[in-house]
Protein backbone atom coordinates (compact mmCIF):
# COMPACT_ATOMS: atom_id res chain seq x y z
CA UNK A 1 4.38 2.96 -28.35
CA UNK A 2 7.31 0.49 -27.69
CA UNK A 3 7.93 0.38 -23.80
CA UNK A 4 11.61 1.24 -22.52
CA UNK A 5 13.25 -1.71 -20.90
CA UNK A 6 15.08 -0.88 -17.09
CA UNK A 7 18.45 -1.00 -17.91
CA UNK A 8 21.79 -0.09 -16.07
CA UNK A 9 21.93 3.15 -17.92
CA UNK A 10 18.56 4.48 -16.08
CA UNK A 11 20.48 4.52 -13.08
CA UNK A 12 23.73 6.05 -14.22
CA UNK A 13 25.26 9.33 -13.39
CA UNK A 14 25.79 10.57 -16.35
CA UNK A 15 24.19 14.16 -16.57
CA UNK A 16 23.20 13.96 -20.36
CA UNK A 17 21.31 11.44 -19.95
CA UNK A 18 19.41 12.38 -16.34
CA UNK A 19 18.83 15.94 -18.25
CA UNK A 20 16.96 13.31 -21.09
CA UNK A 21 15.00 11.42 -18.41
CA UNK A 22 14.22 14.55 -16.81
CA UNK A 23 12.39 15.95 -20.00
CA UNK A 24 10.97 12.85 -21.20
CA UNK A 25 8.91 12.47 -17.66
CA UNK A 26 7.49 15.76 -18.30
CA UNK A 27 5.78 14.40 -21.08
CA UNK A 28 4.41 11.71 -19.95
CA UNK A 29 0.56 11.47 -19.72
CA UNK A 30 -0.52 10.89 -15.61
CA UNK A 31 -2.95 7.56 -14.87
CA UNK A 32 -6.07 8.24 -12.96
CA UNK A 33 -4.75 5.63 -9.61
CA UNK A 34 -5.94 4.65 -6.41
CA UNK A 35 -3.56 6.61 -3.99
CA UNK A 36 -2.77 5.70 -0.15
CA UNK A 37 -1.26 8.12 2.22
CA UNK A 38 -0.17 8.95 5.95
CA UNK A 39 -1.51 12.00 6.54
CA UNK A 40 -0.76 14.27 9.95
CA UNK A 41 -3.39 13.89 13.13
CA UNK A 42 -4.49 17.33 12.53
CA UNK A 43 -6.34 16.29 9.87
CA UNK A 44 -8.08 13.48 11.18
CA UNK A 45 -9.06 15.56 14.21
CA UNK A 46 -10.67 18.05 11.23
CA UNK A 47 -8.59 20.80 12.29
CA UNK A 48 -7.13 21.60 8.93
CA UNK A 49 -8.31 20.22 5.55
CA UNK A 50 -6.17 17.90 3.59
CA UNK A 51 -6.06 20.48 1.11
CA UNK A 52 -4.17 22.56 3.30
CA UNK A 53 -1.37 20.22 4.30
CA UNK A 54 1.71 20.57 2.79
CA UNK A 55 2.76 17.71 0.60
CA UNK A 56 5.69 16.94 2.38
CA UNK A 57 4.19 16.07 5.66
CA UNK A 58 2.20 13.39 3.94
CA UNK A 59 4.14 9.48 2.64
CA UNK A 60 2.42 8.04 0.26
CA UNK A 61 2.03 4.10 1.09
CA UNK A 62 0.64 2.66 -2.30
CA UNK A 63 -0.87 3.37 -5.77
CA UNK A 64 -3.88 1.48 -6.52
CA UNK A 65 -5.21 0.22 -9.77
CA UNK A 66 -8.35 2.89 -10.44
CA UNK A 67 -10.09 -0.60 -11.62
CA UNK A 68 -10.11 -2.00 -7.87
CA UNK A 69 -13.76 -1.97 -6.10
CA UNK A 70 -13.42 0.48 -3.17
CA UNK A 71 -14.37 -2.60 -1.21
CA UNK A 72 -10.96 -4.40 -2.41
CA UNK A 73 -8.95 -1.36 -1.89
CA UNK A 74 -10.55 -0.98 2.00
CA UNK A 75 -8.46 -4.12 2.44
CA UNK A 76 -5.30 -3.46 0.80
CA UNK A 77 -5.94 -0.38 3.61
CA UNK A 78 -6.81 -2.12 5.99
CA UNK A 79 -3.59 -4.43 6.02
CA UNK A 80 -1.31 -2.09 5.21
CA UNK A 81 -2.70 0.03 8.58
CA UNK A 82 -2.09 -3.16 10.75
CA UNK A 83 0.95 -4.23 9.86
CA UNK A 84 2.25 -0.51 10.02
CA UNK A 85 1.02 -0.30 13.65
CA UNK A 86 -0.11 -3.20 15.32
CA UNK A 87 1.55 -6.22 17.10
CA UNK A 88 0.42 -9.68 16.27
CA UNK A 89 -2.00 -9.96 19.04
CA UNK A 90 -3.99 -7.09 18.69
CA UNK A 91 -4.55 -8.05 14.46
CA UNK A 92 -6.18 -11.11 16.35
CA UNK A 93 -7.59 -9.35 18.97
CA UNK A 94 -8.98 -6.90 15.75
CA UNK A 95 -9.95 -9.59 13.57
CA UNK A 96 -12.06 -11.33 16.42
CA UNK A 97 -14.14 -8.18 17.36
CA UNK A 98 -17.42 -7.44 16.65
CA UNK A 99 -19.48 -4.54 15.79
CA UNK A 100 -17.64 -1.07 15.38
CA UNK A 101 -13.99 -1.42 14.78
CA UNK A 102 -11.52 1.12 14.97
CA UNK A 103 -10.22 0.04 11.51
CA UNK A 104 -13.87 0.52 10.02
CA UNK A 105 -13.50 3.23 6.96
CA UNK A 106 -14.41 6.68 7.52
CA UNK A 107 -15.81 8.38 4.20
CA UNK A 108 -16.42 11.29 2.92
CA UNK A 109 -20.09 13.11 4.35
CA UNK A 110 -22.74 15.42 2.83
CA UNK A 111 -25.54 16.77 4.72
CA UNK A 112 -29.05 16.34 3.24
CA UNK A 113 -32.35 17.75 3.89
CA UNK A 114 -34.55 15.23 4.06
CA UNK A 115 -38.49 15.93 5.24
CA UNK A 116 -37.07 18.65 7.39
CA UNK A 117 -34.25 16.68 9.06
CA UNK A 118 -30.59 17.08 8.03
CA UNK A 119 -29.33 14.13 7.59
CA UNK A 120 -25.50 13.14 7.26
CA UNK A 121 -24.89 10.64 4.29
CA UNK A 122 -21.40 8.94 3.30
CA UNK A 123 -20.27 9.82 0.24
CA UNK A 124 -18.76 6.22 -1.91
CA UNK A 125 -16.23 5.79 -4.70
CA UNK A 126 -14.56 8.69 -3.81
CA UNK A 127 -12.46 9.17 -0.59
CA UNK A 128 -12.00 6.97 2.62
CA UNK A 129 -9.73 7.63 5.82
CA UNK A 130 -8.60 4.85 8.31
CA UNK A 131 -7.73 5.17 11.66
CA UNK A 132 -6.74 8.87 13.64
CA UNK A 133 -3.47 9.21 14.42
CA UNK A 134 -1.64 7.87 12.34
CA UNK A 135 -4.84 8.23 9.54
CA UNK A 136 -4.70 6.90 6.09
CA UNK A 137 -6.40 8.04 3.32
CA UNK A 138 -7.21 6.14 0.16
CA UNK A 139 -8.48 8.32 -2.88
CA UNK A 140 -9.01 8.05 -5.87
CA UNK A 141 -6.97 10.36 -8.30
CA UNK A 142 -6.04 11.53 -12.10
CA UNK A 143 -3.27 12.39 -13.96
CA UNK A 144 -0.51 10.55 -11.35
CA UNK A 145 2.78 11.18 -12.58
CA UNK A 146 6.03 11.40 -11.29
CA UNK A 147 8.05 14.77 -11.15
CA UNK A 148 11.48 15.63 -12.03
CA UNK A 149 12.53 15.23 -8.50
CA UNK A 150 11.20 11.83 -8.51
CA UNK A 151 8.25 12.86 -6.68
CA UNK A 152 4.49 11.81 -7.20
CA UNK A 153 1.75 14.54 -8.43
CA UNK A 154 -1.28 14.15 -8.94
CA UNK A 155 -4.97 16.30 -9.42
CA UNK A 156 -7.80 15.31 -7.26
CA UNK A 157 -10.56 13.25 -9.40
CA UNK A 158 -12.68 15.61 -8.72
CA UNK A 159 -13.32 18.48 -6.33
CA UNK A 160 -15.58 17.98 -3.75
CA UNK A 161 -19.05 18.76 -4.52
CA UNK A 162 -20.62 21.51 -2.55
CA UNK A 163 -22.11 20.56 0.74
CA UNK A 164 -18.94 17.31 1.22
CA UNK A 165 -17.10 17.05 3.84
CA UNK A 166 -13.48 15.45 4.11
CA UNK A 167 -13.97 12.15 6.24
CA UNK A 168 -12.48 13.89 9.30
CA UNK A 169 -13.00 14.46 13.12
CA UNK A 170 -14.73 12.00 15.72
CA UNK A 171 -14.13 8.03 15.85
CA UNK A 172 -10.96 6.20 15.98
């Protein structure tokens, strides 16, 4: 399929042509993506789910390659959360801490029996959350496509698997 070049007319106001656009984006296939997004405190503090958060009370910062290591896209985080939030001195004052940072990635939890103790094990490859207020999550999603309001949509990967937890509530 021959790719459409950006041209002068994709930004004109002519209303046959919008109407055009409009219905070609509804046929377009989504990409499974890496997405990034400012999310509200509440969720961080585990008060509400991120399921239950309206859409518009969330920005979406970046979309990811779904090819990146989760390791790779931690730092893509990682940076973006600094230089949203943090002066020059405190990146170096981050970068020359050891131990537990506040910038560490939260992930997703299940609990697991194990020999009579429940245990609490992080859940990779999925879901991560940096930070509490602001928080952003990174996840990994499918069929990312944008709408006819020129907004992003997207389904979950997957849905969580019965006994995980969203990486909410305690730390920084």
């Amino acid at each position: 399929m021959r790719r459409r070049k950006i041209t002068a007319d994709l930004y004109s106001p002519n209303r046959e042509y919008r109407d055009r656009e409009r219905v070609r984006r509804r046929r377009v296939r989504g990409i499974s993506a890496w997405v990034l997004e400012w999310v509200p405190p509440e969720v961080a503090d585990g008060v509400t789910s991120i399921e239950d958060v309206d859409r518009r009370s969330r920005r979406v910062v970046a979309v990811l390659s779904p090819r990146l290591a989760e390791e790779r896209v931690y730092d893509v985080a990682r940076a973006i959360y600094l230089a949203e939030n943090a002066t020059a001195a405190a990146m170096l004052a981050l970068l020359r801490l050891k131990g537990i940072s506040p910038l560490d990635a939260r992930y997703a939890t299940k609990d697991m029996d194990v020999g009579g103790k429940v245990m609490r094990l992080e859940v990779h490859n999925f879901l991560f959350r940096i930070g509490r207020d602001p928080c952003l999550y990174a996840r990994r999603v499918r069929n990312l496509r944008e709408n006819s309001r020129g907004l992003l949509e997207w389904t979950e990967l997957l849905p969580l698997p019965p006994g995980v937890a969203w990486p909410a509530a305690g730390g920084a």
